[in-house]
PDB file of N, CA and C in Angstrom:
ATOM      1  N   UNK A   1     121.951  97.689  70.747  1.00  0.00           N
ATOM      2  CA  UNK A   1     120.823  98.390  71.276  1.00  0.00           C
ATOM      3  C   UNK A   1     119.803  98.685  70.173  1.00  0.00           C
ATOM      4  N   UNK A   2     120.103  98.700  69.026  1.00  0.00           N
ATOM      5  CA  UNK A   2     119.248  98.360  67.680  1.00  0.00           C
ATOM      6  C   UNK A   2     118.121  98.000  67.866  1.00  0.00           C
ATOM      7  N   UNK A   3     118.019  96.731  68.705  1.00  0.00           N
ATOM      8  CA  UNK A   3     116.933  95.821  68.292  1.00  0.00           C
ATOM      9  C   UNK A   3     116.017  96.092  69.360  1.00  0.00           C
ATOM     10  N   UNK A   4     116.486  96.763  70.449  1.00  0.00           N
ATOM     11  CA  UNK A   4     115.262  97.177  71.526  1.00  0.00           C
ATOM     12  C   UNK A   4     114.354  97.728  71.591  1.00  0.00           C
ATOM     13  N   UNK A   5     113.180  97.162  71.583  1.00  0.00           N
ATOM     14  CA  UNK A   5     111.841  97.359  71.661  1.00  0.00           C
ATOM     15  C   UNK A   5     111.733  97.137  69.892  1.00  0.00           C
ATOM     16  N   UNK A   6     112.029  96.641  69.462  1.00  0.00           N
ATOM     17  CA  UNK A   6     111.687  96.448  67.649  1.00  0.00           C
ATOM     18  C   UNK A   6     110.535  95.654  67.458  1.00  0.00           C
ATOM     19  N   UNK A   7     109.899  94.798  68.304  1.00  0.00           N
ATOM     20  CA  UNK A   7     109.239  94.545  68.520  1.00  0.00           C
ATOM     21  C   UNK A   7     107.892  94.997  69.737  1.00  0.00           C
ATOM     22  N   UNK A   8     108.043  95.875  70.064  1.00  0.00           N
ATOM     23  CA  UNK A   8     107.080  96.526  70.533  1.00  0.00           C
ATOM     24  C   UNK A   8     106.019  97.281  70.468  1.00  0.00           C
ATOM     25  N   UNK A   9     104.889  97.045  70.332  1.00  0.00           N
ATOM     26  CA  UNK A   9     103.435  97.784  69.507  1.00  0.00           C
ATOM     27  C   UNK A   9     103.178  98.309  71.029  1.00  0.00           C
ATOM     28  N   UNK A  10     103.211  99.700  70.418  1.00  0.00           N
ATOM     29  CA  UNK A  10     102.207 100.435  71.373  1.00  0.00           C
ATOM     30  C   UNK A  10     100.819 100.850  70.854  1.00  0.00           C
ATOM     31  N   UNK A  11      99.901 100.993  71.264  1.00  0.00           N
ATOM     32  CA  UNK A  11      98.338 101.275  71.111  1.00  0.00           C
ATOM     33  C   UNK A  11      97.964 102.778  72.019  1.00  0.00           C
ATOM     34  N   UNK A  12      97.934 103.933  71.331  1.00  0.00           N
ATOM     35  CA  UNK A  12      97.445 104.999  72.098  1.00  0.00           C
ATOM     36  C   UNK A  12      95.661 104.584  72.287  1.00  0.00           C
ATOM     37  N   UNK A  13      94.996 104.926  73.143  1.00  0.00           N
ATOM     38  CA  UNK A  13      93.653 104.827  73.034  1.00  0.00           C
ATOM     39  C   UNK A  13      93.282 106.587  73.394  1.00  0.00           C
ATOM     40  N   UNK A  14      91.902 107.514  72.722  1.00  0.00           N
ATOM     41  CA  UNK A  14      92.093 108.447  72.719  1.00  0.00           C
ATOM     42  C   UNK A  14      90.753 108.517  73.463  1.00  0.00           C
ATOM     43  N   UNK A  15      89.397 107.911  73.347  1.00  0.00           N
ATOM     44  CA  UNK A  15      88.233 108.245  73.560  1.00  0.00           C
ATOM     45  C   UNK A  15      88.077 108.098  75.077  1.00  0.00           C
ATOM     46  N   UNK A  16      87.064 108.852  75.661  1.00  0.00           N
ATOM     47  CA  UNK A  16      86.476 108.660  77.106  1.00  0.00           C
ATOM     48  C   UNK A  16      86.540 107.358  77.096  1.00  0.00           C
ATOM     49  N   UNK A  17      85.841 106.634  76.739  1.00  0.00           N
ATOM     50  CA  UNK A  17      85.365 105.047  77.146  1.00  0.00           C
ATOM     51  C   UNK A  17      86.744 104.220  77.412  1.00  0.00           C
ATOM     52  N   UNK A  18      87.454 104.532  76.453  1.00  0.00           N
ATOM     53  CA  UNK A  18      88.934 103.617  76.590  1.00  0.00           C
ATOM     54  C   UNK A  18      89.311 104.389  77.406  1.00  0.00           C
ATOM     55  N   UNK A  19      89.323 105.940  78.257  1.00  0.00           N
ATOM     56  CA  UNK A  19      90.443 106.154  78.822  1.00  0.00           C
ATOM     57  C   UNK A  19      90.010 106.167  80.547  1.00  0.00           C
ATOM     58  N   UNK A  20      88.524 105.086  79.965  1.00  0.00           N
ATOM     59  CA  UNK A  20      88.376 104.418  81.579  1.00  0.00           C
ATOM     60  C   UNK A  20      88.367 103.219  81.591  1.00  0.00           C
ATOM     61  N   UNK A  21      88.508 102.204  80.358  1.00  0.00           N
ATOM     62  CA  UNK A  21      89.133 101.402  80.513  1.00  0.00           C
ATOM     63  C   UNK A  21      90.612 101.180  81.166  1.00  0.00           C
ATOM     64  N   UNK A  22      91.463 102.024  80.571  1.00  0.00           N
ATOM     65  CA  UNK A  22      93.077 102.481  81.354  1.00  0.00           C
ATOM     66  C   UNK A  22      93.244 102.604  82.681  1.00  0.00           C
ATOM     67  N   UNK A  23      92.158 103.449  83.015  1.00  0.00           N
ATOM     68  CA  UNK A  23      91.886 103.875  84.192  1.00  0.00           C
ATOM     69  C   UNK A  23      91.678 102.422  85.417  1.00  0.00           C
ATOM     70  N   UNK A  24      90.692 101.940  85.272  1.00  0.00           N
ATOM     71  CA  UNK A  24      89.913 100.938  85.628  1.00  0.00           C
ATOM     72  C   UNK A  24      91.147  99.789  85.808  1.00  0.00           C
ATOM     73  N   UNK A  25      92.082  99.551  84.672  1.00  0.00           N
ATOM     74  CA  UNK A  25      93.186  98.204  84.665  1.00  0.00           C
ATOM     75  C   UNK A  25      94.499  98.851  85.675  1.00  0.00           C
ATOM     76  N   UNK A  26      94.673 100.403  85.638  1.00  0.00           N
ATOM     77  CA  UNK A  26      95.450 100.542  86.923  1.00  0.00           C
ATOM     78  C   UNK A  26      95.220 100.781  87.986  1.00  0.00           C
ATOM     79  N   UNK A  27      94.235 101.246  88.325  1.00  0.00           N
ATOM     80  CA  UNK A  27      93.889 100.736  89.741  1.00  0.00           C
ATOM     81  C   UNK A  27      93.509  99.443  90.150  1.00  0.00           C
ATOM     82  N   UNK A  28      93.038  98.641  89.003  1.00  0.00           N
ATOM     83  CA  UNK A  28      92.951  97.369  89.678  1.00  0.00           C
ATOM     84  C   UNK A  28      94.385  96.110  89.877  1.00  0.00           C
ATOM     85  N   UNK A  29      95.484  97.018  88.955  1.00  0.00           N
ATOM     86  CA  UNK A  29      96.783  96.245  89.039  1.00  0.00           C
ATOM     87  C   UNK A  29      97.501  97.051  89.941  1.00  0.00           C
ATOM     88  N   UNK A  30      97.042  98.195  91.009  1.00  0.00           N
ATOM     89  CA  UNK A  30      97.373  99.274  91.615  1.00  0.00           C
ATOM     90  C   UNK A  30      96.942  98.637  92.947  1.00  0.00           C
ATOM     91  N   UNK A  31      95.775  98.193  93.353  1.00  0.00           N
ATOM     92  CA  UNK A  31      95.217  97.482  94.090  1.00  0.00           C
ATOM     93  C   UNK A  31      95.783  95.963  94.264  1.00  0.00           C
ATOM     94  N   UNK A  32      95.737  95.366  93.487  1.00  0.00           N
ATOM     95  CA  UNK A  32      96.270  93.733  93.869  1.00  0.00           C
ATOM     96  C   UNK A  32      97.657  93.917  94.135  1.00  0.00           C
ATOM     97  N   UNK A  33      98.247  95.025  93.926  1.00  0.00           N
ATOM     98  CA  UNK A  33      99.693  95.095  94.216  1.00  0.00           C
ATOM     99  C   UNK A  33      99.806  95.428  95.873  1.00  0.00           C
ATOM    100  N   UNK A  34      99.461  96.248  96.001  1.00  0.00           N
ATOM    101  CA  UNK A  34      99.003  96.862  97.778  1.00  0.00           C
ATOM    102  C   UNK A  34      98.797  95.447  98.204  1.00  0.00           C
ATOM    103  N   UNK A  35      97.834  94.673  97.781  1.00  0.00           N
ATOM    104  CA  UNK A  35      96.593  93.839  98.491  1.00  0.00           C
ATOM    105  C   UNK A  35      97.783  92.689  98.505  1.00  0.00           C
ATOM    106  N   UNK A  36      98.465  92.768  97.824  1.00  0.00           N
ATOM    107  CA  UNK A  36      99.839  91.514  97.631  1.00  0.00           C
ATOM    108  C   UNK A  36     100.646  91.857  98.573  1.00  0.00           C
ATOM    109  N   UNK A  37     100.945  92.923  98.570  1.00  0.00           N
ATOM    110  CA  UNK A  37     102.138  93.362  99.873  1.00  0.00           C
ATOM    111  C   UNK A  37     101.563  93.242 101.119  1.00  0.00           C
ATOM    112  N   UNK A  38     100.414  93.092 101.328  1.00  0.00           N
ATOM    113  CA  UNK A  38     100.097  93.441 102.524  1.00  0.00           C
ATOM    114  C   UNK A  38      99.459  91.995 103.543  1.00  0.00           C
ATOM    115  N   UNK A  39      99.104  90.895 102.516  1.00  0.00           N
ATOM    116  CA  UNK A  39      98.967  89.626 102.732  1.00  0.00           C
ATOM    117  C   UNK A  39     100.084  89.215 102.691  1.00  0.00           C
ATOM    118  N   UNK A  40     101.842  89.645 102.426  1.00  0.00           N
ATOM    119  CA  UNK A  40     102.776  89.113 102.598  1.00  0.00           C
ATOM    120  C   UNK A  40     102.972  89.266 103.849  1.00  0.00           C
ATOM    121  N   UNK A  41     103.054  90.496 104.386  1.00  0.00           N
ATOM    122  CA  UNK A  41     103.301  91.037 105.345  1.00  0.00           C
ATOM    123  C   UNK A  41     102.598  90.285 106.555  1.00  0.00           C
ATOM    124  N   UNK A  42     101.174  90.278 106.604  1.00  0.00           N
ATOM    125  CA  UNK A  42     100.175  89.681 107.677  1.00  0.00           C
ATOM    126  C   UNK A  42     100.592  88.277 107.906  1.00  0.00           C
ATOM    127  N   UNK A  43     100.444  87.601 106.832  1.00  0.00           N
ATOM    128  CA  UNK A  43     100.372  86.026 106.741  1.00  0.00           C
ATOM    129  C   UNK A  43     102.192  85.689 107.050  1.00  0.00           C
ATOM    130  N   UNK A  44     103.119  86.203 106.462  1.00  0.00           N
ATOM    131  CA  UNK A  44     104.481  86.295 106.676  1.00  0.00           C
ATOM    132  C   UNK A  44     105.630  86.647 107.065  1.00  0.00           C
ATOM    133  N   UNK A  45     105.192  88.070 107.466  1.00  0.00           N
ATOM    134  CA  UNK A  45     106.430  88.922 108.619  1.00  0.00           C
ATOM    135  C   UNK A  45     107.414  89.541 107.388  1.00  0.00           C
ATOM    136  N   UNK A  46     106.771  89.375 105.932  1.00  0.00           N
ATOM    137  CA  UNK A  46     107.218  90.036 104.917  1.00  0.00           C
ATOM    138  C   UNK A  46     106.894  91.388 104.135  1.00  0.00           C
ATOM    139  N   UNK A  47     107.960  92.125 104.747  1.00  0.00           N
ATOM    140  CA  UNK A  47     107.900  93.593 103.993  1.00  0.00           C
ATOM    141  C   UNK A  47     108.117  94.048 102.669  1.00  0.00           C
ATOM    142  N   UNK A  48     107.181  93.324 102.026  1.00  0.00           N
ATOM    143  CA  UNK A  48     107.493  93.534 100.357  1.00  0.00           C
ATOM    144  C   UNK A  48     106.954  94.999  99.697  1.00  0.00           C
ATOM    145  N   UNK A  49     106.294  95.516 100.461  1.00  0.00           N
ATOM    146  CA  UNK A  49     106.044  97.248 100.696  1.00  0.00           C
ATOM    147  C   UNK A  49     107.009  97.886 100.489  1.00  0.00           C
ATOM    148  N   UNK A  50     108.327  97.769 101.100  1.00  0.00           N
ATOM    149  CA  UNK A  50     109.281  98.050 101.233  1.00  0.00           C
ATOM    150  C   UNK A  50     110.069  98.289  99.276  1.00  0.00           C
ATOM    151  N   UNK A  51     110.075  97.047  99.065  1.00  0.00           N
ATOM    152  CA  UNK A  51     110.880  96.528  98.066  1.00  0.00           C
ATOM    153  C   UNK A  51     109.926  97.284  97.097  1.00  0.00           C
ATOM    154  N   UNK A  52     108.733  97.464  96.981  1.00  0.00           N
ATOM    155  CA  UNK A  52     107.765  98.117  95.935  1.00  0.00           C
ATOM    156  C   UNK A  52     107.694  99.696  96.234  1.00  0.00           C
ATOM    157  N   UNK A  53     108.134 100.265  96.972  1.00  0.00           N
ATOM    158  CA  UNK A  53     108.035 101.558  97.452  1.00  0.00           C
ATOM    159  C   UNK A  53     108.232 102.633  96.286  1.00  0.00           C
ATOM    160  N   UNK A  54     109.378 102.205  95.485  1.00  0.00           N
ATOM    161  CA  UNK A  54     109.680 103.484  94.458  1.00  0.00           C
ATOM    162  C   UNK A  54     108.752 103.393  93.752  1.00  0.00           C
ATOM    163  N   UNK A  55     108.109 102.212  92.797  1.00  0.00           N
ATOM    164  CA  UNK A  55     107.506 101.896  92.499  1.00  0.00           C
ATOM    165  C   UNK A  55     105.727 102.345  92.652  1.00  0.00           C
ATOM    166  N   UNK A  56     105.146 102.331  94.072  1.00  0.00           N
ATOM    167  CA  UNK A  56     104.239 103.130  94.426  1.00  0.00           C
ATOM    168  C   UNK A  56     104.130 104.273  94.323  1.00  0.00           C
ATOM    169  N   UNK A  57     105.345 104.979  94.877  1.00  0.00           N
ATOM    170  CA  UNK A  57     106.038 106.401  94.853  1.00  0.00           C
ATOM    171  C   UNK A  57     105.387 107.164  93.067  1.00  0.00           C
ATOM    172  N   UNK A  58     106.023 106.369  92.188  1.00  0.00           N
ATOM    173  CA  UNK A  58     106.190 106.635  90.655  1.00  0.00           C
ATOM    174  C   UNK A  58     104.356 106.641  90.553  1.00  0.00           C
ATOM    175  N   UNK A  59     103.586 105.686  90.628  1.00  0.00           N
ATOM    176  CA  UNK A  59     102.473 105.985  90.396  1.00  0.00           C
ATOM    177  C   UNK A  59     101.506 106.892  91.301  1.00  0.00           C
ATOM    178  N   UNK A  60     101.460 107.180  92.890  1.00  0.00           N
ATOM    179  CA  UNK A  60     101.194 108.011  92.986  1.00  0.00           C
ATOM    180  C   UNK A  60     101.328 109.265  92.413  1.00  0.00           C
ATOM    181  N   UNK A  61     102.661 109.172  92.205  1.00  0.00           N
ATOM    182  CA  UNK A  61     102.994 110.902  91.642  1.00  0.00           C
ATOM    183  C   UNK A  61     102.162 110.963  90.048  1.00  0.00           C
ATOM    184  N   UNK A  62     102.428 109.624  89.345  1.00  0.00           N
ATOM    185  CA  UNK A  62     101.743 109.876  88.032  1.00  0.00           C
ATOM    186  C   UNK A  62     100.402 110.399  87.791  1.00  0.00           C
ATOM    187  N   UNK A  63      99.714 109.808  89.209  1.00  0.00           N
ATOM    188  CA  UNK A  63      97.991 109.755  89.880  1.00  0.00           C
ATOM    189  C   UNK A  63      98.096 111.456  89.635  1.00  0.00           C
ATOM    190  N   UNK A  64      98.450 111.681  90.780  1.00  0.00           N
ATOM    191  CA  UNK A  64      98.661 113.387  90.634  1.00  0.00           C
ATOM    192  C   UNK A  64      98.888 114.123  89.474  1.00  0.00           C
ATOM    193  N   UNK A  65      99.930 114.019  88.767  1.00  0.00           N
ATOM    194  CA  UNK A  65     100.118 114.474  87.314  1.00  0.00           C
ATOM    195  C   UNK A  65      98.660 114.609  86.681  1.00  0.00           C
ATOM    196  N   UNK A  66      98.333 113.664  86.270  1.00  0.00           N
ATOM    197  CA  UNK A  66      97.576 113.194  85.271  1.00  0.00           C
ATOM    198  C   UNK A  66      95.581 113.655  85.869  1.00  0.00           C
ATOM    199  N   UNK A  67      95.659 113.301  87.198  1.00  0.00           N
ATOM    200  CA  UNK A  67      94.067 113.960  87.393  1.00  0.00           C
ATOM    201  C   UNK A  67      94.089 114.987  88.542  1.00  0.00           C
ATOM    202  N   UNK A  68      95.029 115.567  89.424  1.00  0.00           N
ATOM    203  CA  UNK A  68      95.100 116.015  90.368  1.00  0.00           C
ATOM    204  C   UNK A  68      94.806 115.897  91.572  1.00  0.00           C
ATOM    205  N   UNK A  69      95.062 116.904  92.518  1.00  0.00           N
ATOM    206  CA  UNK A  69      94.967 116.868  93.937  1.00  0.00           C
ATOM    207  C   UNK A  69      94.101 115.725  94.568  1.00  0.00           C
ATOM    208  N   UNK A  70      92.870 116.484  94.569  1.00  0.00           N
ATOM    209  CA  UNK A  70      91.797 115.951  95.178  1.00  0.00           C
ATOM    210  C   UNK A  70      91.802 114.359  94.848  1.00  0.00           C
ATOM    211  N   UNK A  71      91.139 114.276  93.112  1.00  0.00           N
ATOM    212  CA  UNK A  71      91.302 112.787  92.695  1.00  0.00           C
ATOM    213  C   UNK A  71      92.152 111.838  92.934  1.00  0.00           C
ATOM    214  N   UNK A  72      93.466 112.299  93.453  1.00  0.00           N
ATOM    215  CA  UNK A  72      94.642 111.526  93.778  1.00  0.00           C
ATOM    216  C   UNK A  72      94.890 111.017  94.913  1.00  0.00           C
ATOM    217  N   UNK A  73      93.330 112.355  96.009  1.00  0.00           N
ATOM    218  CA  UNK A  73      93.830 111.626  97.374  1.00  0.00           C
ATOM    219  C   UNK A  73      92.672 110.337  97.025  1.00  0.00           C
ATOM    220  N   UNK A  74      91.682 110.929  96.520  1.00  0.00           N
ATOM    221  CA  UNK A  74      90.423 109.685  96.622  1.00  0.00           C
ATOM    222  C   UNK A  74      90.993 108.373  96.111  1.00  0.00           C
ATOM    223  N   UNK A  75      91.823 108.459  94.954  1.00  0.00           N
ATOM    224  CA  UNK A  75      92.531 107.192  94.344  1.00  0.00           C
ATOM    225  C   UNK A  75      92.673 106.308  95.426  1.00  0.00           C
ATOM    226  N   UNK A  76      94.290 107.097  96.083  1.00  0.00           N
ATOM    227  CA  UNK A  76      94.874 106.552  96.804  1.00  0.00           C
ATOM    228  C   UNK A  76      94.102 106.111  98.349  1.00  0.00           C
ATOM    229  N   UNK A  77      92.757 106.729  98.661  1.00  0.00           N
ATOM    230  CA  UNK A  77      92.256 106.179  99.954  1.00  0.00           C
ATOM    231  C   UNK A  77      91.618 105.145  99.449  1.00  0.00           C
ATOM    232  N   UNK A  78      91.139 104.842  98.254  1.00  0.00           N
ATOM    233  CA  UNK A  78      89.911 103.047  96.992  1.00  0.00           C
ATOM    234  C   UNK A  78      91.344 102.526  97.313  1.00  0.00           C
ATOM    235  N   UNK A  79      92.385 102.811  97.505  1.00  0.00           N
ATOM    236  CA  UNK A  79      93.717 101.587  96.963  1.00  0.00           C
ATOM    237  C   UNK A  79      94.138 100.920  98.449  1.00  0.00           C
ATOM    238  N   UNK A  80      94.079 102.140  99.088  1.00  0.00           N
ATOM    239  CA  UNK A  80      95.476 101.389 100.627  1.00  0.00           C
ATOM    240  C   UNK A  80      94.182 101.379 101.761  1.00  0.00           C
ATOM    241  N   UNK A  81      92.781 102.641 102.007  1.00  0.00           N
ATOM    242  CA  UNK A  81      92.075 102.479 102.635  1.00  0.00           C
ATOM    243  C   UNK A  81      90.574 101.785 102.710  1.00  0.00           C
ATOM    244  N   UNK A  82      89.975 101.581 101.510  1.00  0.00           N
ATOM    245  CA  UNK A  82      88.701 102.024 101.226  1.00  0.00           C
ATOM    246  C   UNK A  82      88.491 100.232 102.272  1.00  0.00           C
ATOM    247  N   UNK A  83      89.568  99.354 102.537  1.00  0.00           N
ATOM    248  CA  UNK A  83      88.806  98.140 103.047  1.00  0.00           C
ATOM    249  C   UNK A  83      89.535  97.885 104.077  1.00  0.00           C
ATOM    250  N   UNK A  84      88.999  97.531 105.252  1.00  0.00           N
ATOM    251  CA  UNK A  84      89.546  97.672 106.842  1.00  0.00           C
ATOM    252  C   UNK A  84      90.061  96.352 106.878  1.00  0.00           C
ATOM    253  N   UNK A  85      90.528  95.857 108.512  1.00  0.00           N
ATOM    254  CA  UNK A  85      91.276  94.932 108.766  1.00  0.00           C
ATOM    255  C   UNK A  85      90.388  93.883 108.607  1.00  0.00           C
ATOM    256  N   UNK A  86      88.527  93.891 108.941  1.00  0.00           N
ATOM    257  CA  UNK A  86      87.584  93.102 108.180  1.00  0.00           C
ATOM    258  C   UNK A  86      87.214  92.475 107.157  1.00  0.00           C
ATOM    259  N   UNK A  87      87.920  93.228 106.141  1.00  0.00           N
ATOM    260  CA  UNK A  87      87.368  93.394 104.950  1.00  0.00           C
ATOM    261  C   UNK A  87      86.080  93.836 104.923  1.00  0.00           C
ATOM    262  N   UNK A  88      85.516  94.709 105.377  1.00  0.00           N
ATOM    263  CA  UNK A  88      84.865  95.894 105.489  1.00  0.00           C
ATOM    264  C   UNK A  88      84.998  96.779 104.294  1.00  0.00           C
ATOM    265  N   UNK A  89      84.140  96.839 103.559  1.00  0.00           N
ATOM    266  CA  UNK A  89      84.091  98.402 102.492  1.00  0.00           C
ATOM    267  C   UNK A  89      83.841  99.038 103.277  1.00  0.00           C
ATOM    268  N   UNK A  90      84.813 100.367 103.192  1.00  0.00           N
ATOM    269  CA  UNK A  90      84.218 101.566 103.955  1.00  0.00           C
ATOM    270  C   UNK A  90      83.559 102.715 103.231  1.00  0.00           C
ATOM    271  N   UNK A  91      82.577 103.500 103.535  1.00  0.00           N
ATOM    272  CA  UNK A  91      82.384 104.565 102.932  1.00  0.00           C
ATOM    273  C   UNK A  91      83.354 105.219 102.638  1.00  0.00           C
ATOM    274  N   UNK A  92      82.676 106.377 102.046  1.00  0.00           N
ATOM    275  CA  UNK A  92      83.367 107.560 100.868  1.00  0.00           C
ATOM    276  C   UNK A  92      82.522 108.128 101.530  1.00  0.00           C
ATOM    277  N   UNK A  93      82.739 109.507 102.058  1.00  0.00           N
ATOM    278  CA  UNK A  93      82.091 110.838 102.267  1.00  0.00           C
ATOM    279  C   UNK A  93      82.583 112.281 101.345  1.00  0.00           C
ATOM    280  N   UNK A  94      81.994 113.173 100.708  1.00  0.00           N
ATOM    281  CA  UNK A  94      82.849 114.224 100.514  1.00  0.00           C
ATOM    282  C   UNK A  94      81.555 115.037  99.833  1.00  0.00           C
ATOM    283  N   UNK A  95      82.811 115.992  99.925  1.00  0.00           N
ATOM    284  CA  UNK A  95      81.447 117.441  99.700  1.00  0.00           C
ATOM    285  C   UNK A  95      82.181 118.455  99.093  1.00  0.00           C
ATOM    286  N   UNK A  96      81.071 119.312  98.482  1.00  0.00           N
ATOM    287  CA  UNK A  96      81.945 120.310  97.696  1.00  0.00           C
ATOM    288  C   UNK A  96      81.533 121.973  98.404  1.00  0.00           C
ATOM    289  N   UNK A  97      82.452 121.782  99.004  1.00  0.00           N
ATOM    290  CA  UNK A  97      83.097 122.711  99.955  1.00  0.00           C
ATOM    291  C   UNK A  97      82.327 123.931  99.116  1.00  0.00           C
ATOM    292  N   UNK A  98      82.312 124.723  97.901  1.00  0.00           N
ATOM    293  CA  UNK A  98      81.904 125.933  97.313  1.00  0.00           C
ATOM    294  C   UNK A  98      80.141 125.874  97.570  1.00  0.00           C
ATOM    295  N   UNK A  99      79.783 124.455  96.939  1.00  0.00           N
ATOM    296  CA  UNK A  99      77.957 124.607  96.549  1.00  0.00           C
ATOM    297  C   UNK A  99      77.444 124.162  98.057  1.00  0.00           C
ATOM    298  N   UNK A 100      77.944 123.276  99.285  1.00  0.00           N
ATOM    299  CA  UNK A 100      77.676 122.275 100.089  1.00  0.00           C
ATOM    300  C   UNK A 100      76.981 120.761  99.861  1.00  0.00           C
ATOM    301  N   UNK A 101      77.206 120.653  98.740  1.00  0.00           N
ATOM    302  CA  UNK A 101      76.908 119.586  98.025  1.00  0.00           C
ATOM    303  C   UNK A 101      77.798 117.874  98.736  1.00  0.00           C
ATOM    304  N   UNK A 102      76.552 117.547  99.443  1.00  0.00           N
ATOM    305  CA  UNK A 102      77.587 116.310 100.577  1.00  0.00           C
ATOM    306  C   UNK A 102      76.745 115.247 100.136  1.00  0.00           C
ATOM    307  N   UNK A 103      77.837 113.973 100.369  1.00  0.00           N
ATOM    308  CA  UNK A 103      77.352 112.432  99.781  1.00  0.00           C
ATOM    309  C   UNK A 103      78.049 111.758 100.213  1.00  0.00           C
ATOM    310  N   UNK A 104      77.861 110.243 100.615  1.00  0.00           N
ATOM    311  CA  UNK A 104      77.670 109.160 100.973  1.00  0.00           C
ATOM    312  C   UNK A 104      77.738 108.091 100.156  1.00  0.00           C
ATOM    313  N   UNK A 105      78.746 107.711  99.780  1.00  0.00           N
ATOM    314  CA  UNK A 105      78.874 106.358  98.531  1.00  0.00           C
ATOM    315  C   UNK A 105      79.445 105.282  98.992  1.00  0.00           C
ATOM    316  N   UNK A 106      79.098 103.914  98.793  1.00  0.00           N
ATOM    317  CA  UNK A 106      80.203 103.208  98.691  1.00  0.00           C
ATOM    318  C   UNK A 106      80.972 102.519  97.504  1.00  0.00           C
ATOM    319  N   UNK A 107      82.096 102.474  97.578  1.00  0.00           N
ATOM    320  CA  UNK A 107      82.793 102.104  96.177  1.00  0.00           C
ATOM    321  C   UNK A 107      83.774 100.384  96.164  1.00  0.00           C
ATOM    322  N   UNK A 108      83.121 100.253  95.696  1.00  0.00           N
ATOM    323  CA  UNK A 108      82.806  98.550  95.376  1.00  0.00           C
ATOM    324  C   UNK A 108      84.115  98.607  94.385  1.00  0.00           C
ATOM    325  N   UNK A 109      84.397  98.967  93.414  1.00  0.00           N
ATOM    326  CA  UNK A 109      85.615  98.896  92.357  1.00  0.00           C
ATOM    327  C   UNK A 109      85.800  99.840  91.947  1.00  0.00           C
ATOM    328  N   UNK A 110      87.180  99.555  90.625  1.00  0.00           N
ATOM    329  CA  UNK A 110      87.489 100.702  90.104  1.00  0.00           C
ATOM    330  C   UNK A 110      86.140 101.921  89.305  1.00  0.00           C
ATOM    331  N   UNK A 111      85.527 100.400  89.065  1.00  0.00           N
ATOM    332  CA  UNK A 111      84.594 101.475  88.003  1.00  0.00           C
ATOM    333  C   UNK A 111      83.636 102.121  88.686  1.00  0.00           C
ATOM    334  N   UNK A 112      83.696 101.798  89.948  1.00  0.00           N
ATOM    335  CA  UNK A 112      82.230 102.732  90.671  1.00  0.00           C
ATOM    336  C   UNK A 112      82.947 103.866  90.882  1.00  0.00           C
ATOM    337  N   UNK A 113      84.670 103.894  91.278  1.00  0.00           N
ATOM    338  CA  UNK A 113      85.476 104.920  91.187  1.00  0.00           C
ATOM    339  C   UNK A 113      85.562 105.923  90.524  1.00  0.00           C
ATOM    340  N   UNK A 114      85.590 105.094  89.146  1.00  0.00           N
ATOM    341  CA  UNK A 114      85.722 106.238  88.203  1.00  0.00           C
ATOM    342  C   UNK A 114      84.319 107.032  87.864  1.00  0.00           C
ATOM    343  N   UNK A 115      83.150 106.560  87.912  1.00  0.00           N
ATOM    344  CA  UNK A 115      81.916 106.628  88.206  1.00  0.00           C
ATOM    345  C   UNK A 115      81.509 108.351  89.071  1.00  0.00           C
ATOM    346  N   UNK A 116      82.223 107.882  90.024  1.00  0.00           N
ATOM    347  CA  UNK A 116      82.365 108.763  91.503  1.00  0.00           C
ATOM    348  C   UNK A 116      83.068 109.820  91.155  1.00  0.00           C
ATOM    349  N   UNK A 117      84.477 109.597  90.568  1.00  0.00           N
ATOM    350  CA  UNK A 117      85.088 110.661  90.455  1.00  0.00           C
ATOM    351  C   UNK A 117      84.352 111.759  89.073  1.00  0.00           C
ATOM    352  N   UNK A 118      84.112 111.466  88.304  1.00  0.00           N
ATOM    353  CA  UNK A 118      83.070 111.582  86.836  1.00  0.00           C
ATOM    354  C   UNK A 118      82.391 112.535  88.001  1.00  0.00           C
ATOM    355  N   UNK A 119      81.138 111.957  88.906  1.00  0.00           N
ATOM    356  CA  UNK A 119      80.312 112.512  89.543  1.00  0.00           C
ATOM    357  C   UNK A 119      80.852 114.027  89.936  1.00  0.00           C
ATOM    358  N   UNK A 120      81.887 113.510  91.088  1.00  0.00           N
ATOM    359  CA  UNK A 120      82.312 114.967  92.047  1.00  0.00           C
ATOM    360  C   UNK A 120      82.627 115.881  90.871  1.00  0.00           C
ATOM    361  N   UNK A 121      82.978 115.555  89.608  1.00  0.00           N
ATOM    362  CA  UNK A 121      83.591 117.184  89.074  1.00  0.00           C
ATOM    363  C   UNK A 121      82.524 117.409  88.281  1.00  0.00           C
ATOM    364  N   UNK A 122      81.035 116.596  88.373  1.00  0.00           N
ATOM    365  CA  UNK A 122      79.833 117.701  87.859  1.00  0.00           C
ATOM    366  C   UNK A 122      79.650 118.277  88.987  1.00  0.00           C
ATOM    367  N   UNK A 123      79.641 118.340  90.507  1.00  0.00           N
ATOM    368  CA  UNK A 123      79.089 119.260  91.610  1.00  0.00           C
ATOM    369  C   UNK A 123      79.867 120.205  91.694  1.00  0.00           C
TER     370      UNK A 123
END
């Protein structure tokens, strides 16, 4: 067990910019994963949802950890909802319940995401 991971470089990144780069590469490997299970499923009668479940499970919860409540539901509606059985982008609505501060976006990718989310916690 010596030799495990002896070869392994990890890279912390500390600044805003990189830590939406991070941001940006898991939801988009967060997304093709969904978007994979779910073209198995349609096109194949294959429940690979299933088999990825803990897996989802682990990063939702990390979602939560790491930016909270709110941000975690918005994550998770850009990942499993934001595109219909059309492929339809759907809006984003939300408002800040204290100022009444309400908006209308649509979110095209991660980075308009992170963009968005940036936004809601200046209102």
């Amino acid at each position: 067990m010596k030799e495990f991971g002896k070869h392994l470089n990890l890279r912390r990144k500390h600044n805003p910019l990189e830590e939406k780069d991070y941001f940006c590469d898991l939801i988009d490997i967060y997304e093709a994963t969904v978007a994979r299970s779910k073209k198995l499923y349609h096109e194949y009668g294959i429940k690979f949802a299933d088999y990825d479940e803990n897996f989802l499970i682990i990063i939702d919860n990390l979602l939560y950890l790491k930016y909270g409540e709110w941000k975690a539901e918005i994550i998770t509606w850009y990942v499993w909802e934001r595109i219909d059985e059309e492929d339809n982008i759907l809006d984003l609505e939300y408002e800040n319940t204290k100022t009444g501060f309400k908006k209308t976006v649509i979110v095209k990718c991660s980075e308009d995401l992170w963009d968005i989310l940036k936004e809601i916690e200046e209102h």
